[in-house]
Structure formats: structure tokens, C-alpha cells
PDB file of N, CA and C in Angstrom:
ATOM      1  N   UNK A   1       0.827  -1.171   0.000  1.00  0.00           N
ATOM      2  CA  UNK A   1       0.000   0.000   0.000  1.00  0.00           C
ATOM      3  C   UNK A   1       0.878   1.243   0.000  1.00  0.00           C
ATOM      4  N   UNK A   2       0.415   2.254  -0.927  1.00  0.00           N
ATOM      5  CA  UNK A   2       1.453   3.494  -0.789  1.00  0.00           C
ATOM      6  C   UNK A   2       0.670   4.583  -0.450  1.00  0.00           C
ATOM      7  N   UNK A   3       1.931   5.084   0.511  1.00  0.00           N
ATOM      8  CA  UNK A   3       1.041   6.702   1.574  1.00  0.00           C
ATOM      9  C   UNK A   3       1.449   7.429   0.506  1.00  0.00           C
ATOM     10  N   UNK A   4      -0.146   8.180   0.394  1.00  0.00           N
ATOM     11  CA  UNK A   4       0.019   9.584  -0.316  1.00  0.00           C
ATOM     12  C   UNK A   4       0.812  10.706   0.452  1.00  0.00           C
ATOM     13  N   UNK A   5       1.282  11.874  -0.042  1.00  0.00           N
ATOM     14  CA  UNK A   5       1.303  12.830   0.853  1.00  0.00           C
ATOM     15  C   UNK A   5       2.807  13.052   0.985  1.00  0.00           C
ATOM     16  N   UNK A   6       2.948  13.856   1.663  1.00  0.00           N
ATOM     17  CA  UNK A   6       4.611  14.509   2.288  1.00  0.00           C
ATOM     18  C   UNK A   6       4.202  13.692   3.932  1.00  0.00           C
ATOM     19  N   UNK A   7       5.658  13.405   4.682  1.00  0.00           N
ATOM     20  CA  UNK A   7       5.635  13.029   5.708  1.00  0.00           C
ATOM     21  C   UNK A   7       6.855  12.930   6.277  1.00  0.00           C
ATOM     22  N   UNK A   8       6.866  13.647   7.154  1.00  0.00           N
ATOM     23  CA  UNK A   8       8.224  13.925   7.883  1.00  0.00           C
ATOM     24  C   UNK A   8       8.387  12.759   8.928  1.00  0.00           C
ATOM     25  N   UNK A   9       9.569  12.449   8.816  1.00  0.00           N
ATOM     26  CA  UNK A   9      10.073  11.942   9.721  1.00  0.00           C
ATOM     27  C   UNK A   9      10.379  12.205  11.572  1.00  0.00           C
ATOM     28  N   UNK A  10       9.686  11.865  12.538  1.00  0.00           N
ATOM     29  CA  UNK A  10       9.502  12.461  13.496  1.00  0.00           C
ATOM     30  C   UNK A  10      10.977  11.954  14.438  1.00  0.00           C
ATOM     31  N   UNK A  11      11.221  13.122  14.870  1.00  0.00           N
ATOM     32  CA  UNK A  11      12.546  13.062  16.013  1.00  0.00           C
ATOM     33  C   UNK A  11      12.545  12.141  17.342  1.00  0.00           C
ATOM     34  N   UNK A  12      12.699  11.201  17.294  1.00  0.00           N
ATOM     35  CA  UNK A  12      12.817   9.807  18.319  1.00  0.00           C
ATOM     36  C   UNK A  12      13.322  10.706  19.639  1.00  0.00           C
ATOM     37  N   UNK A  13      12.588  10.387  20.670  1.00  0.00           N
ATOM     38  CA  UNK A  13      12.701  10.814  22.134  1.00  0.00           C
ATOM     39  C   UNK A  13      13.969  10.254  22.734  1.00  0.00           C
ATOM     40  N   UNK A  14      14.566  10.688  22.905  1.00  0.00           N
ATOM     41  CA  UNK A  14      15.504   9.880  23.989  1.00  0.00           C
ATOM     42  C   UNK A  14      15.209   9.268  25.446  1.00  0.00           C
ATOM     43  N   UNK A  15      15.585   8.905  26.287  1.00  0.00           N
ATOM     44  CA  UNK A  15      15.064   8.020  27.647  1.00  0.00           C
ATOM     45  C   UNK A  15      16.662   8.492  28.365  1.00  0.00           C
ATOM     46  N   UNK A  16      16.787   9.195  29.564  1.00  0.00           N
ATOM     47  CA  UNK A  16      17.839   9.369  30.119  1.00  0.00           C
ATOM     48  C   UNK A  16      17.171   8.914  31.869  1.00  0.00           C
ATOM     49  N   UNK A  17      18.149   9.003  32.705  1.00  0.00           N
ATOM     50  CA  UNK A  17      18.516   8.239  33.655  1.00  0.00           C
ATOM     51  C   UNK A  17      19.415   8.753  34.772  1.00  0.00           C
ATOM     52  N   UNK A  18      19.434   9.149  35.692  1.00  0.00           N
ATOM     53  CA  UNK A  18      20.846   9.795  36.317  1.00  0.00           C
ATOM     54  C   UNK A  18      20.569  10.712  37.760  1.00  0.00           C
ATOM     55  N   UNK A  19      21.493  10.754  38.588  1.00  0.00           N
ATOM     56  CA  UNK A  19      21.209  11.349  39.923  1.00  0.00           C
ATOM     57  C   UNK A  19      21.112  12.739  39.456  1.00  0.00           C
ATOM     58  N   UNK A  20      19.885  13.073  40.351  1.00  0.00           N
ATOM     59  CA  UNK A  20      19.908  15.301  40.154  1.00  0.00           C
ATOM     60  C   UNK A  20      21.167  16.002  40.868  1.00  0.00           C
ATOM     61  N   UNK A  21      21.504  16.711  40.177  1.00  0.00           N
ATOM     62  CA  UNK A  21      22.899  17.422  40.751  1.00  0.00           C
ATOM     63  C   UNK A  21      22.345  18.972  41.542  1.00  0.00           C
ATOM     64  N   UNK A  22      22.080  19.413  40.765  1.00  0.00           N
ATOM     65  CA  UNK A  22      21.515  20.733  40.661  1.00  0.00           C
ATOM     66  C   UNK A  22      20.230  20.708  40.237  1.00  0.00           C
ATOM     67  N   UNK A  23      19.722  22.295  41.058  1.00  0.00           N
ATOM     68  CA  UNK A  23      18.448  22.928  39.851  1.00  0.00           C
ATOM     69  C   UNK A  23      18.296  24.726  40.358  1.00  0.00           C
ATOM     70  N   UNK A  24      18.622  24.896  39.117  1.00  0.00           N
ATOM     71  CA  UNK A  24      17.983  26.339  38.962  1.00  0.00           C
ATOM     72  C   UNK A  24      16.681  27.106  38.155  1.00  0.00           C
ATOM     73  N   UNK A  25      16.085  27.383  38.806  1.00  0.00           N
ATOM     74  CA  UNK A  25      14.399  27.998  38.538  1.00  0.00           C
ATOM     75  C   UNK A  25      14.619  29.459  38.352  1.00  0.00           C
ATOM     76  N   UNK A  26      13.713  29.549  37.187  1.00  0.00           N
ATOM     77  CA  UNK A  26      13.415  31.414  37.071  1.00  0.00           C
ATOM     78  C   UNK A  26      12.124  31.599  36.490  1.00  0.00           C
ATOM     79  N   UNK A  27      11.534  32.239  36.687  1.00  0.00           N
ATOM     80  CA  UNK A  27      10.129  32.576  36.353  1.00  0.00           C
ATOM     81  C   UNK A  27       9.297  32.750  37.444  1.00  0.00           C
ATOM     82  N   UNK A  28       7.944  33.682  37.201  1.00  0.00           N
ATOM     83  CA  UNK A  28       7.094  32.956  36.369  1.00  0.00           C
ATOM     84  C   UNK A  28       6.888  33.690  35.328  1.00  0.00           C
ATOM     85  N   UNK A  29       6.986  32.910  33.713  1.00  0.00           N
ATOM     86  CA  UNK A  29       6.908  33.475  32.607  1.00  0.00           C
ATOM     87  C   UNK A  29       5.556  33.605  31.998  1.00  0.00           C
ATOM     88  N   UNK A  30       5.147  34.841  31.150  1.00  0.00           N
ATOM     89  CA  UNK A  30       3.746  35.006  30.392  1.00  0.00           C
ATOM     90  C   UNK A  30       3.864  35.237  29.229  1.00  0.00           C
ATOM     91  N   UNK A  31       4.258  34.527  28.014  1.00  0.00           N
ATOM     92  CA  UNK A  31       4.327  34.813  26.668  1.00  0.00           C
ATOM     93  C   UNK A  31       3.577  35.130  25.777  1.00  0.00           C
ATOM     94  N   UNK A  32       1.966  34.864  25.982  1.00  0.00           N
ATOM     95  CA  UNK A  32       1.067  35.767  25.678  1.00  0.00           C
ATOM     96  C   UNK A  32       0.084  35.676  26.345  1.00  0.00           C
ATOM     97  N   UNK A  33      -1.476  36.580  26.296  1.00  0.00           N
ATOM     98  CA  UNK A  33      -2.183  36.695  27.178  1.00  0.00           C
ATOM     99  C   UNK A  33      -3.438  35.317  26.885  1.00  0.00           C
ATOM    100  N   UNK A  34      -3.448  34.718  27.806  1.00  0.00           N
ATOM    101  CA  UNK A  34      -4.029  33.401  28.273  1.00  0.00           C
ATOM    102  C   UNK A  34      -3.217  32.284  27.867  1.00  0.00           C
ATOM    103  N   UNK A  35      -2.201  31.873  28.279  1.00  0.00           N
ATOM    104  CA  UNK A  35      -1.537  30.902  28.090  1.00  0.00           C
ATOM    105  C   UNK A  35      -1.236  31.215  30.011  1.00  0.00           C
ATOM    106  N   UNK A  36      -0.969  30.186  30.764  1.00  0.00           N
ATOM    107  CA  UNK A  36      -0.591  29.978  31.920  1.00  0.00           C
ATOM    108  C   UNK A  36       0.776  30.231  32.145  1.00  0.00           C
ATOM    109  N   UNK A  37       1.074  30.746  33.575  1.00  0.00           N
ATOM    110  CA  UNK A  37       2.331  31.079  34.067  1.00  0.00           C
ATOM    111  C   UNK A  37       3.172  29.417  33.945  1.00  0.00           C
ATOM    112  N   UNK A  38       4.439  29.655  33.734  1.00  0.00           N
ATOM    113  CA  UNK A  38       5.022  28.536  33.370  1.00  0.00           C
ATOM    114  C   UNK A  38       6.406  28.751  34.152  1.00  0.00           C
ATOM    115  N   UNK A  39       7.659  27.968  34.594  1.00  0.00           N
ATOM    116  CA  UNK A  39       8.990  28.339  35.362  1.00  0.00           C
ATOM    117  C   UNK A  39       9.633  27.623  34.572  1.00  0.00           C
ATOM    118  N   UNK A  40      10.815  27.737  34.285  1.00  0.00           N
ATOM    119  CA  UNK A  40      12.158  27.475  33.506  1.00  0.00           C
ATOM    120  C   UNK A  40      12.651  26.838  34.737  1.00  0.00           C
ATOM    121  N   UNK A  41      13.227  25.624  34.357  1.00  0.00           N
ATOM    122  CA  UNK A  41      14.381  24.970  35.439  1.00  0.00           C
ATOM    123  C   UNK A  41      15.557  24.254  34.428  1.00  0.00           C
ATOM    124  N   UNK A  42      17.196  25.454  34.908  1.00  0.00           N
ATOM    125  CA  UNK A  42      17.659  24.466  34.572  1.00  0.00           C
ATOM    126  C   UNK A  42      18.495  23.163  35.263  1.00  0.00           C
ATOM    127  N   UNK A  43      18.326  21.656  34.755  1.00  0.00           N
ATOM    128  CA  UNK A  43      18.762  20.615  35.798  1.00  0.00           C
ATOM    129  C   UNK A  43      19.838  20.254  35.192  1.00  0.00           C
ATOM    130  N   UNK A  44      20.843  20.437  36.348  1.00  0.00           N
ATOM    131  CA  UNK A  44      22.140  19.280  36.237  1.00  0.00           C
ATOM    132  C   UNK A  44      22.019  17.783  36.710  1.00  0.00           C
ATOM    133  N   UNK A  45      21.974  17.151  35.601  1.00  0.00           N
ATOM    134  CA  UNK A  45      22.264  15.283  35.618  1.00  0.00           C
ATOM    135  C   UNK A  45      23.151  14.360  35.180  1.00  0.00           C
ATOM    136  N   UNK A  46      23.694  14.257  36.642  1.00  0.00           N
ATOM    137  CA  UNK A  46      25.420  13.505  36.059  1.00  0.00           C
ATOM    138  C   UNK A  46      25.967  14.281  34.966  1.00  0.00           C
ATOM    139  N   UNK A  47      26.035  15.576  35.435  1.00  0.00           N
ATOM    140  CA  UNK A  47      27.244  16.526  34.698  1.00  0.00           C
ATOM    141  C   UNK A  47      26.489  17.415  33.330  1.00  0.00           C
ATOM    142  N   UNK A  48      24.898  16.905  33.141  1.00  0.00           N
ATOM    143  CA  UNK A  48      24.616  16.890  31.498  1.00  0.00           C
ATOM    144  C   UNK A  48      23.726  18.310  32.401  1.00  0.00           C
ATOM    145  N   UNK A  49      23.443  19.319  31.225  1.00  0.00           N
ATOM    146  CA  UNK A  49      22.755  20.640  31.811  1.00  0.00           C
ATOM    147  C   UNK A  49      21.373  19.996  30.755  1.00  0.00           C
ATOM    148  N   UNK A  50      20.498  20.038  31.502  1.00  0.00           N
ATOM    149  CA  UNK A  50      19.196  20.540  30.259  1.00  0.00           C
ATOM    150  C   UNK A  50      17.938  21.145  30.927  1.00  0.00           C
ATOM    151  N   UNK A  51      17.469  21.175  30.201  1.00  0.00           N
ATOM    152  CA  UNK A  51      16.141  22.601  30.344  1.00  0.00           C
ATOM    153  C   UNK A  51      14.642  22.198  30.513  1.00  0.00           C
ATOM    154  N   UNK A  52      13.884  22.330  31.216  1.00  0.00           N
ATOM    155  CA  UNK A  52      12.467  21.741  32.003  1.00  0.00           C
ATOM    156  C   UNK A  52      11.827  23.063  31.826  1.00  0.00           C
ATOM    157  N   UNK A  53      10.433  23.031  31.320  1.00  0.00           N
ATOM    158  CA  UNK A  53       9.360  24.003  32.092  1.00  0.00           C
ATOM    159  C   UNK A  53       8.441  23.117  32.336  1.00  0.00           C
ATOM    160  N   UNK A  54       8.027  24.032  33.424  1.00  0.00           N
ATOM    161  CA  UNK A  54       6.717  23.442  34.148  1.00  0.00           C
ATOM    162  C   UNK A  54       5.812  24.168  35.075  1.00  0.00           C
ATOM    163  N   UNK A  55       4.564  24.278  35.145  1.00  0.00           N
ATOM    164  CA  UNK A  55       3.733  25.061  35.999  1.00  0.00           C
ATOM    165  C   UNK A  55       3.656  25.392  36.947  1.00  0.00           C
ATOM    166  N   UNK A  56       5.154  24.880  37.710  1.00  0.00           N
ATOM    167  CA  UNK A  56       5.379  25.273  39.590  1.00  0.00           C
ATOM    168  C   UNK A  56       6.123  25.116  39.323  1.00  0.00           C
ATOM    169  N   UNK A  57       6.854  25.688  40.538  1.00  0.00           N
ATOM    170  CA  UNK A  57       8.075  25.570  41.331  1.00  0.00           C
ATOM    171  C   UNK A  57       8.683  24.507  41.620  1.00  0.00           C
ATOM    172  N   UNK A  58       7.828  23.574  42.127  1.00  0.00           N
ATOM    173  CA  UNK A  58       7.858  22.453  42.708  1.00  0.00           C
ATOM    174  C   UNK A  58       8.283  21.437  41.690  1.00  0.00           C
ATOM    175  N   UNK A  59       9.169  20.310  41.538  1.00  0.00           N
ATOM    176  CA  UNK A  59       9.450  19.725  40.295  1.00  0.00           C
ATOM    177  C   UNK A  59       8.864  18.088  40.729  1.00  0.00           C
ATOM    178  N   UNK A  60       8.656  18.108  42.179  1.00  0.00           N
ATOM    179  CA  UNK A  60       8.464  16.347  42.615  1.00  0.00           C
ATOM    180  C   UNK A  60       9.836  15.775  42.993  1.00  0.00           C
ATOM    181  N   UNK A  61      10.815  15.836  43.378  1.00  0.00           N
ATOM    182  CA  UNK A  61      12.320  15.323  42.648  1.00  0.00           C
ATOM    183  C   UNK A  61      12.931  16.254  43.585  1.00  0.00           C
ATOM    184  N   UNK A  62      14.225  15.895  44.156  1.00  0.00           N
ATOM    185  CA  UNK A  62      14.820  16.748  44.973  1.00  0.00           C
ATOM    186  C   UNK A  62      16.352  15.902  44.609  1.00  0.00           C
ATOM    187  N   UNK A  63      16.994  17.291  45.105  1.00  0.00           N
ATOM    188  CA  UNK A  63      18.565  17.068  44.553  1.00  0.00           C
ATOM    189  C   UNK A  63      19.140  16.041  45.379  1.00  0.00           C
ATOM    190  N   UNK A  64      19.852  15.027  44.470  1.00  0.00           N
ATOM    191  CA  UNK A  64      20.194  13.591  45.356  1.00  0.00           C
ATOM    192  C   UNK A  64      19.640  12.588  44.802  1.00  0.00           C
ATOM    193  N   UNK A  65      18.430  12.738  44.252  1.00  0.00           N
ATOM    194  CA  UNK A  65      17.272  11.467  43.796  1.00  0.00           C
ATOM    195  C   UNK A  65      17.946  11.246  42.388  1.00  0.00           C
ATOM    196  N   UNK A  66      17.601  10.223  42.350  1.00  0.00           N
ATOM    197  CA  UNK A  66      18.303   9.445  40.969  1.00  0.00           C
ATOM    198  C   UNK A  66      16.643   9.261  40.100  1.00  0.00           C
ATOM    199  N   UNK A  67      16.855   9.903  39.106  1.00  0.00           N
ATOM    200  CA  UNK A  67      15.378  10.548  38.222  1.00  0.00           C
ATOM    201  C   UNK A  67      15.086   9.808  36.739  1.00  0.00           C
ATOM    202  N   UNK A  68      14.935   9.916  36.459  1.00  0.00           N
ATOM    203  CA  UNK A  68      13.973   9.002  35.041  1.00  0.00           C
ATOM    204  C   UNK A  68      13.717  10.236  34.016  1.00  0.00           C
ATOM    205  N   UNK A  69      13.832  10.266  33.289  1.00  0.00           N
ATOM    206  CA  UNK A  69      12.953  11.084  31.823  1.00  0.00           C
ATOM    207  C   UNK A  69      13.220  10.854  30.442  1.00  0.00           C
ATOM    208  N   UNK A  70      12.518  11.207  29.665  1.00  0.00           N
ATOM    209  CA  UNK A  70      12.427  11.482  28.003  1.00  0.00           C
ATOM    210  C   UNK A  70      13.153  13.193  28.248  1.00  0.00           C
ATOM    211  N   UNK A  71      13.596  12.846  26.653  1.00  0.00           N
ATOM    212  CA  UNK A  71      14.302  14.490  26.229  1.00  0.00           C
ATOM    213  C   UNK A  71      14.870  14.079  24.835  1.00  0.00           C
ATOM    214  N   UNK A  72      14.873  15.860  23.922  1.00  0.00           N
ATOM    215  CA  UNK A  72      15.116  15.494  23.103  1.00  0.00           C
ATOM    216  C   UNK A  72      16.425  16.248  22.620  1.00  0.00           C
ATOM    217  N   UNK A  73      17.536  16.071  21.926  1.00  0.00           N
ATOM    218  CA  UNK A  73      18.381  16.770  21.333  1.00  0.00           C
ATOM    219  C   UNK A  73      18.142  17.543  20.484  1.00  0.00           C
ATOM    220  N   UNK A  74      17.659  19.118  20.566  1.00  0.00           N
ATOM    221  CA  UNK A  74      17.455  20.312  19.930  1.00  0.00           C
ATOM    222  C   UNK A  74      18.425  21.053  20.001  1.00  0.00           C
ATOM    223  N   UNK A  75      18.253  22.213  19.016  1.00  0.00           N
ATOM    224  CA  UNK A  75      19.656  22.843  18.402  1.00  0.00           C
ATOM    225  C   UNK A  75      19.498  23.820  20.136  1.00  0.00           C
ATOM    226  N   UNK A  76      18.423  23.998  20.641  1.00  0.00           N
ATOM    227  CA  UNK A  76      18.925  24.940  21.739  1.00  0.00           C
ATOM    228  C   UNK A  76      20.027  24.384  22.853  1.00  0.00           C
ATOM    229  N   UNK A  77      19.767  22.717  22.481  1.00  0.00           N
ATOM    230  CA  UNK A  77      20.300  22.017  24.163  1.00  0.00           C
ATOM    231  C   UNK A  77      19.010  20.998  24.420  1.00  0.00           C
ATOM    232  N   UNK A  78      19.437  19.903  25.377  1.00  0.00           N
ATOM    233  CA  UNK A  78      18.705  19.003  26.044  1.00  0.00           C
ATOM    234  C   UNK A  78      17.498  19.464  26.215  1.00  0.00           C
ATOM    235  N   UNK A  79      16.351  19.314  26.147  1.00  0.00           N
ATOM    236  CA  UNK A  79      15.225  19.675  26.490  1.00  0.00           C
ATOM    237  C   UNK A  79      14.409  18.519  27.232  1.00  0.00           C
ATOM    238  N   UNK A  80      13.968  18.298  28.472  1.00  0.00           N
ATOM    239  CA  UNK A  80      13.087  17.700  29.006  1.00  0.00           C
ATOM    240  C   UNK A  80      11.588  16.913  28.452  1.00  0.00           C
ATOM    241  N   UNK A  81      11.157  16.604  28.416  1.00  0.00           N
ATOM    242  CA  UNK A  81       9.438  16.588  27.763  1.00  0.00           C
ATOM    243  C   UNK A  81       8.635  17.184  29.368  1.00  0.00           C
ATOM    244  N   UNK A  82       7.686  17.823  28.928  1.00  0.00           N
ATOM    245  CA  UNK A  82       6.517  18.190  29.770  1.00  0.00           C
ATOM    246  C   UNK A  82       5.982  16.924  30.437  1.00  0.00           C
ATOM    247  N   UNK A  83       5.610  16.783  31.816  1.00  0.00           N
ATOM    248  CA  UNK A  83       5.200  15.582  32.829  1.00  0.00           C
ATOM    249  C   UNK A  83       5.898  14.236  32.482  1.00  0.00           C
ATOM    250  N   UNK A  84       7.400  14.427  32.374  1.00  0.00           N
ATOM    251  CA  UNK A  84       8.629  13.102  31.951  1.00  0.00           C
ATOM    252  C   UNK A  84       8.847  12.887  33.011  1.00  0.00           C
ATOM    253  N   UNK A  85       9.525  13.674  33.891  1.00  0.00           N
ATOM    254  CA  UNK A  85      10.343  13.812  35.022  1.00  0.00           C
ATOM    255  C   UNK A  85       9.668  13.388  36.363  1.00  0.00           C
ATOM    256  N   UNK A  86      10.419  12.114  36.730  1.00  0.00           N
ATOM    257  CA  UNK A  86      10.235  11.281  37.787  1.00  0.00           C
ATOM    258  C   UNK A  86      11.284  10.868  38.361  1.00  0.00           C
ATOM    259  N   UNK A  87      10.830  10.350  39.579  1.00  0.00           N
ATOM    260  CA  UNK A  87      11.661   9.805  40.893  1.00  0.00           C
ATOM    261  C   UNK A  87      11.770   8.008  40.413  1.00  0.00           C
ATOM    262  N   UNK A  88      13.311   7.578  40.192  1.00  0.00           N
ATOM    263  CA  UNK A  88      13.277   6.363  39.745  1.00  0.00           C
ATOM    264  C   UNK A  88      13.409   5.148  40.877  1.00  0.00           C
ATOM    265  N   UNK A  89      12.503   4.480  41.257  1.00  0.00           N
ATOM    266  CA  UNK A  89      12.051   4.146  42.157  1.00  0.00           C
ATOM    267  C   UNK A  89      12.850   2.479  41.940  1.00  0.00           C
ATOM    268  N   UNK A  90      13.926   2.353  43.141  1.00  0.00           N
ATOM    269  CA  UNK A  90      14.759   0.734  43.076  1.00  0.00           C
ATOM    270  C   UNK A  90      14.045  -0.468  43.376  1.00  0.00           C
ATOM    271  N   UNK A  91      13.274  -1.590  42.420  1.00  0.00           N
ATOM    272  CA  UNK A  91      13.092  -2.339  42.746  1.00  0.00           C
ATOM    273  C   UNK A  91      13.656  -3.241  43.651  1.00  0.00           C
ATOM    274  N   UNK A  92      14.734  -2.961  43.639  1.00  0.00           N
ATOM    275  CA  UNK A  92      15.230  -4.007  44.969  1.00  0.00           C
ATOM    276  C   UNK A  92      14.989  -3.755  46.394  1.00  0.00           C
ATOM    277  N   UNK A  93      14.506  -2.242  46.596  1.00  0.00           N
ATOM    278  CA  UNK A  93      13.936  -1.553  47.619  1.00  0.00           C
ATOM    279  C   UNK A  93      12.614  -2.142  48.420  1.00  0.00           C
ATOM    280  N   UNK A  94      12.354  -2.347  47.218  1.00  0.00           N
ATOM    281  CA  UNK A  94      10.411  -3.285  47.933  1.00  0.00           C
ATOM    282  C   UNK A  94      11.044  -4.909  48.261  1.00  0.00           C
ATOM    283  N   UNK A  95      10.098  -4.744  49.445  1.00  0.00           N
ATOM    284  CA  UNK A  95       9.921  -5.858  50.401  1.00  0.00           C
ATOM    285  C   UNK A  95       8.749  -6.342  50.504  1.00  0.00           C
TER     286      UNK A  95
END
């Protein structure tokens, strides 16, 4: 069967892994009127810098925790995905 049409090839997510080092927050940003306040965080992970927004302050995740996420390689730098970022929880931990 042949697809009609133009069709781009979509940019494969990456899956990263690694203790939080750092985090620096700035905002709250308004880029136009009715879009929601949003905060810039940037996170250091195992040495790698990349870039998170998200609707609080609050990220879930505290420096020390060994974290879980998707991200993608853009010409700006590492970028996070929106609700990626989690606490990676050691199965060998449960009893």
C-alpha cells in the first residue's frame, strides 16, 4: 500500500537516567495573554545541563534522587518533555 502525501520523519525521544545534581528555577513566565504562568528549570544530571518548564516551582524530585525522563536533542540544548520527570524508584527496595 502506498502513503500519499509529504511526511516527515519524526525526532525519536531519547530516555535518560541519572542522579539530580543541581536545579535552577526562574520565572514565572507570560508569553502571551491566556496561556498559563510557566517556570524554567535548569537541571544538572550527572554533569549533562538541560532545560524543564513546568507550571510550579515544585518539580516532585529533589537534589540527590536518581530521576527518570524522556528528552530530546534540539539545536537549543537538552530539552526535558513536559510531565517526563520522575523519581526512579529501586526495585530491589520493595519488600
Amino acid at each position: 500500500m502506498a502513503r500519499g502525501g509529504f511526511r516527515r520523519n519524526k525526532v525519536q525521544k531519547q530516555q535518560g537516567k541519572g542522579e539530580l545534581q543541581a536545579v535552577a528555577s526562574e520565572g514565572p513566565f507570560i508569553e502571551w495573554v491566556g496561556k498559563p504562568e510557566y517556570y524554567r528549570h535548569q537541571l544538572t544530571i550527572d554533569g549533562k545541563e538541560y532545560r524543564y518548564e513546568s507550571d510550579s516551582t515544585d518539580l516532585g524530585v529533589e537534589i540527590g534522587d536518581m530521576v527518570v525522563f524522556r528528552f530530546v536533542d534540539h539545536a537549543d540544548g537538552l530539552i526535558v518533555d513536559r510531565r517526563s520527570l520522575g523519581k526512579w524508584i529501586d526495585p530491589a527496595s520493595f519488600s
